[in-house]
C-alpha atoms as a PDB file:
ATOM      1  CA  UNK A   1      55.087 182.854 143.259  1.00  0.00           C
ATOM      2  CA  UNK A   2      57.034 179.676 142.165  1.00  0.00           C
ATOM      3  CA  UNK A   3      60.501 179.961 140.921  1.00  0.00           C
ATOM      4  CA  UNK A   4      63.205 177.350 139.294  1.00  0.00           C
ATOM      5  CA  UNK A   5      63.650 175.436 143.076  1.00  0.00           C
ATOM      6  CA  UNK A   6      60.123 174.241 143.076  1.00  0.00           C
ATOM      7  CA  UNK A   7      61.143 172.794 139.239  1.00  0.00           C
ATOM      8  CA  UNK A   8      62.255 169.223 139.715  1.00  0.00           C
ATOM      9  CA  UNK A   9      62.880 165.823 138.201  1.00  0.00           C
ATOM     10  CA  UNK A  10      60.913 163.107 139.803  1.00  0.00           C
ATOM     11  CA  UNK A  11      61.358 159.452 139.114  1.00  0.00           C
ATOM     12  CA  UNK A  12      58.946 157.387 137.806  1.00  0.00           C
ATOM     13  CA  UNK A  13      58.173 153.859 139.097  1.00  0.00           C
ATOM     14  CA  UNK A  14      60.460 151.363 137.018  1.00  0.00           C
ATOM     15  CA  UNK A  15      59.572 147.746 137.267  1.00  0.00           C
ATOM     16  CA  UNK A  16      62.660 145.407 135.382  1.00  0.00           C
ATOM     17  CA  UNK A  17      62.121 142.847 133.283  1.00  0.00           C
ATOM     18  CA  UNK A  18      64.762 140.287 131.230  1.00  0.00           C
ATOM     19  CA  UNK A  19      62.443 141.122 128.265  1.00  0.00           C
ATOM     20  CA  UNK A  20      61.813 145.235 129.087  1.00  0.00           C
ATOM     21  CA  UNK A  21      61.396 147.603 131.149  1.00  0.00           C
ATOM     22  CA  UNK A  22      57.865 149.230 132.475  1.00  0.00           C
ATOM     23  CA  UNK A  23      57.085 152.223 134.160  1.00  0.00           C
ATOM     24  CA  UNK A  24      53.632 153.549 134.984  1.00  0.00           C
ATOM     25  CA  UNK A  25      52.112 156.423 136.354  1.00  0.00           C
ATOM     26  CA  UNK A  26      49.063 156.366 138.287  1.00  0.00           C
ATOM     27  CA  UNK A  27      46.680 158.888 140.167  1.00  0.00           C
ATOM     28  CA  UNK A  28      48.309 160.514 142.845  1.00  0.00           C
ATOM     29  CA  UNK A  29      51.395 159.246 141.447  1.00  0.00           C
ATOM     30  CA  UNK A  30      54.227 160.179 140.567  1.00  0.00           C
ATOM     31  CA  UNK A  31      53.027 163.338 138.890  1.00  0.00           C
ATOM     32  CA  UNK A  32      51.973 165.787 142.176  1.00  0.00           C
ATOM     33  CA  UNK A  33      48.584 167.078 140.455  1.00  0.00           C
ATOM     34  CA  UNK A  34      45.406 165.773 139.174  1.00  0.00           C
ATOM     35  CA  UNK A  35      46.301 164.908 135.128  1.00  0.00           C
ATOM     36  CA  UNK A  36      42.977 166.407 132.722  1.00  0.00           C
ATOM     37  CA  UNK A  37      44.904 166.603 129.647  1.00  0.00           C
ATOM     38  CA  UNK A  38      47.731 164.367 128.063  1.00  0.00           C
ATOM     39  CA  UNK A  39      49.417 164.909 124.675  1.00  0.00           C
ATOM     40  CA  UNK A  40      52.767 164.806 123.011  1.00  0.00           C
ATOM     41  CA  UNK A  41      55.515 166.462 120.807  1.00  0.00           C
ATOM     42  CA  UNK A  42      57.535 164.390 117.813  1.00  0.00           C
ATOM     43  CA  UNK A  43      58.509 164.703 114.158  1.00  0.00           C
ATOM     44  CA  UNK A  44      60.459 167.704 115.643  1.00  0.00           C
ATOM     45  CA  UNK A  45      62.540 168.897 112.950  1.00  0.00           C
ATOM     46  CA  UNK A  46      66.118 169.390 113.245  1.00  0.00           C
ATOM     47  CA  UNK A  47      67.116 173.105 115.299  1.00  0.00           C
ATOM     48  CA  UNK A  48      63.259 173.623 116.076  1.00  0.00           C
ATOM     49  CA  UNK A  49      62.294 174.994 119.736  1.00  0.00           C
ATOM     50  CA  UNK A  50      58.724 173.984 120.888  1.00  0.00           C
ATOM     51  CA  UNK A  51      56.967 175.852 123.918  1.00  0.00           C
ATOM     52  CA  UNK A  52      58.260 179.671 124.423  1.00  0.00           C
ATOM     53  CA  UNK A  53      55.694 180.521 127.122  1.00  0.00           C
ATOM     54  CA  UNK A  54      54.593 179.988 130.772  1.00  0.00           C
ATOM     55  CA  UNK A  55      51.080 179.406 131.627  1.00  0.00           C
ATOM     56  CA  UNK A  56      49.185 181.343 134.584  1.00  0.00           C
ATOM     57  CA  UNK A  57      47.622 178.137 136.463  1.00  0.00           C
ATOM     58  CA  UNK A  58      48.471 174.949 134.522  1.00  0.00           C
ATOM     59  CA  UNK A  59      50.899 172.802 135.895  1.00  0.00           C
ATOM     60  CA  UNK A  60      53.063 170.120 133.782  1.00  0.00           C
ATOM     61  CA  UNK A  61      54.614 166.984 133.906  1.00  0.00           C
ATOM     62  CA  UNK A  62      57.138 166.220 131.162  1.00  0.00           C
ATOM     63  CA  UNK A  63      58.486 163.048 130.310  1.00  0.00           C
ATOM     64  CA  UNK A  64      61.240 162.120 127.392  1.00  0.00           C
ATOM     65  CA  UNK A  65      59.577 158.815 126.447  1.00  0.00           C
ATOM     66  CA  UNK A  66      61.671 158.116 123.269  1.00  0.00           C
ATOM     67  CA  UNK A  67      65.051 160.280 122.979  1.00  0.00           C
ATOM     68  CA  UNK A  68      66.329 163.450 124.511  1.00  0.00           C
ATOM     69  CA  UNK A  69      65.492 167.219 124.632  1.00  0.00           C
ATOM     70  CA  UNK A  70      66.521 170.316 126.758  1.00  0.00           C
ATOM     71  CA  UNK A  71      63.807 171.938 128.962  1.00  0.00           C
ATOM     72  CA  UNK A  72      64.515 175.571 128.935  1.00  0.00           C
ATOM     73  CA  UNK A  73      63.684 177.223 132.514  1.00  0.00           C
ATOM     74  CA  UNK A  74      63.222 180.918 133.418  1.00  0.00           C
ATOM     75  CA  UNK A  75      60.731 182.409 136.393  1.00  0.00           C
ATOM     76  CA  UNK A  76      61.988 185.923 135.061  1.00  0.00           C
ATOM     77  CA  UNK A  77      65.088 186.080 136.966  1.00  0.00           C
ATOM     78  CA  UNK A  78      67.424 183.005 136.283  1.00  0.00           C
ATOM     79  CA  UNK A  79      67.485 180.526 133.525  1.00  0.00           C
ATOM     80  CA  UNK A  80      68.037 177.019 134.453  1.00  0.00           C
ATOM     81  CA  UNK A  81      68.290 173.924 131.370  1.00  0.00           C
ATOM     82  CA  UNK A  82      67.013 170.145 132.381  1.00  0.00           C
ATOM     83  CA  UNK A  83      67.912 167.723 130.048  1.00  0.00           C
ATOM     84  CA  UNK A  84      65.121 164.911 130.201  1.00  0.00           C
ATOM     85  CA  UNK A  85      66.704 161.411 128.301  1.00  0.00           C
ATOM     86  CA  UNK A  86      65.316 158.948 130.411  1.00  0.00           C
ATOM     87  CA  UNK A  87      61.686 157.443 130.218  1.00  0.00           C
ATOM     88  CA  UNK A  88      61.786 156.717 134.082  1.00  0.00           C
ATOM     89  CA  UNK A  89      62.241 160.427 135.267  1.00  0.00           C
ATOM     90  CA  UNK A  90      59.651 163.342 134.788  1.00  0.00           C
ATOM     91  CA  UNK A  91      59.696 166.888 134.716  1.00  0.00           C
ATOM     92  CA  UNK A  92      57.271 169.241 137.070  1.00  0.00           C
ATOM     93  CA  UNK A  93      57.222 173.023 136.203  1.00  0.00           C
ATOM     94  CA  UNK A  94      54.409 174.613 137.990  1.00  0.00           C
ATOM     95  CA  UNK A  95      52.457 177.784 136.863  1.00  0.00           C
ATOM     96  CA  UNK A  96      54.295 181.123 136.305  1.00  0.00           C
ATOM     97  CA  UNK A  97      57.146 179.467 134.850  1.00  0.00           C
ATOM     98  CA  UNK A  98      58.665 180.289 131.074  1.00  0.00           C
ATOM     99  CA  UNK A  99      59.796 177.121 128.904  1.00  0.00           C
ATOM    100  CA  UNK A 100      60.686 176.301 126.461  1.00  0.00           C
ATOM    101  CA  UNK A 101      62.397 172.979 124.580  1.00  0.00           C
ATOM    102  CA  UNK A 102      65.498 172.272 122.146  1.00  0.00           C
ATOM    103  CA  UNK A 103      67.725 170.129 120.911  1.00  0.00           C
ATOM    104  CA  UNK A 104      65.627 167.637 119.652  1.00  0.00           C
ATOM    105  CA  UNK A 105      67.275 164.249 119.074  1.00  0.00           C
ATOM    106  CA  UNK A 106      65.929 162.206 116.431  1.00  0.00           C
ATOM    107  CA  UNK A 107      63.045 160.193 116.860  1.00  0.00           C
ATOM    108  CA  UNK A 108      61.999 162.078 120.453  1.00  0.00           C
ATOM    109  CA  UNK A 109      59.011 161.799 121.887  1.00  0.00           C
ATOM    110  CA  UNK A 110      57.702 164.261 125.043  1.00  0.00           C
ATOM    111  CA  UNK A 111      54.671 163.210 126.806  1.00  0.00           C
ATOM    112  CA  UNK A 112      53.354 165.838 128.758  1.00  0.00           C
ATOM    113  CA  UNK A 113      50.678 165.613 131.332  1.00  0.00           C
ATOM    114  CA  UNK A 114      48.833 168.943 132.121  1.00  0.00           C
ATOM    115  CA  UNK A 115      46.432 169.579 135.352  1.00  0.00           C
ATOM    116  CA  UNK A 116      43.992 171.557 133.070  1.00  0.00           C
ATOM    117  CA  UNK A 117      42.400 171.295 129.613  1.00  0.00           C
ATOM    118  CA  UNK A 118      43.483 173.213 127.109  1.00  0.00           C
ATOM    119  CA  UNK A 119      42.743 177.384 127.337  1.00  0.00           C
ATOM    120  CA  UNK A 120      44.357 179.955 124.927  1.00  0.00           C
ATOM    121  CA  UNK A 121      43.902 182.294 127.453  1.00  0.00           C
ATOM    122  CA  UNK A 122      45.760 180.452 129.847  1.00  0.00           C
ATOM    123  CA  UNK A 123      48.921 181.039 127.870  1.00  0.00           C
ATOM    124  CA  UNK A 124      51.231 183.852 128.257  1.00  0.00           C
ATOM    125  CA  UNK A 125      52.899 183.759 124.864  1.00  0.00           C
ATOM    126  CA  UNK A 126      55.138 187.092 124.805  1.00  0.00           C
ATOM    127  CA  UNK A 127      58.437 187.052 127.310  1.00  0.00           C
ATOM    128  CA  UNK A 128      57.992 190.764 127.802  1.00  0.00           C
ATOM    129  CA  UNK A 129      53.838 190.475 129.163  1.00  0.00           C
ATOM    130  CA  UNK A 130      55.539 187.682 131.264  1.00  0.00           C
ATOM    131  CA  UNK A 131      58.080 189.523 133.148  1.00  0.00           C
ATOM    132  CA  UNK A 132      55.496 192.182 133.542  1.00  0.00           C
ATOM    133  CA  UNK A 133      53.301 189.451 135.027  1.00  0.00           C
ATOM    134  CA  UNK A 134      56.134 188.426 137.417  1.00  0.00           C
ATOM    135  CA  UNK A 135      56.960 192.224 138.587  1.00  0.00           C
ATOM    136  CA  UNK A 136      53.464 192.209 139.509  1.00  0.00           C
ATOM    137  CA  UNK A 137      53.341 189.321 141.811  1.00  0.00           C
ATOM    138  CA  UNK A 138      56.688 190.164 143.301  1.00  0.00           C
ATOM    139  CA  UNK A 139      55.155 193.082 143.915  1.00  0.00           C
ATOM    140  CA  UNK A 140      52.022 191.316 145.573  1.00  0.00           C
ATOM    141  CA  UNK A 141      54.216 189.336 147.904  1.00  0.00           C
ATOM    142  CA  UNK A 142      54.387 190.214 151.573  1.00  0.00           C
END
């Protein structure tokens, strides 16, 4: 079962330049899984959350490419917030972990990298089925 400690920031390769920065990511790195689907959140209104679920194998890696946002943490017993404002540092959360993201500046853009395609029924969309979900495992642990 993963919790918050296996959540972590990892930088991204920044190369300087007089006339810009660039950072890249490549297979195998930084991100620690295979990437098979990219997209992005922006236009995020003002006081909007996005997310407000966990998924039961898809891992992500998110990345504030323009802007700032909080990343909202919870593996059903402690609630951690990662502020990502930096376009050089990315976010893992592994499966089995609840997020959700707020405080939108203006102009933000998140990239996120996923290690699956998209599946509905990947999704666990209701906090309560979630917690169930995680009793269960605990339960399943030796």
């Amino acid at each position: 079962m993963n919790g918050l400690n296996d959540c972590r920031t990892i930088p991204i390769p920044k190369i300087h330049d007089d006339r810009g920065n660039l950072s890249f990511i490549e297979e195998g790195r930084p991100v620690p899984f295979v990437i098979e689907r990219t997209y992005w959140i922006y236009d995020v209104p003002g006081g909007e959350v996005r997310g407000g679920h966990a998924y039961k194998r898809l891992q992500e890696f998110l990345v504030a490419l323009s802007g700032s946002f909080d990343v909202v943490l919870d593996d059903g017993k402690k609630r951690k917030v990662i502020s990502l404002n930096r376009s050089y540092f990315g976010l893992y959360v592994p499966n089995m972990i609840w997020r959700h993201l707020e405080n939108f500046a203006t102009n933000s853009v998140c990239l996120i990298m996923a290690s699956l395609p998209y599946s509905k029924e990947d999704y666990i969309r209701d906090y309560e089925s979630y917690l169930d979900a995680v009793r269960r495992m605990d339960v399943c642990q030796p």
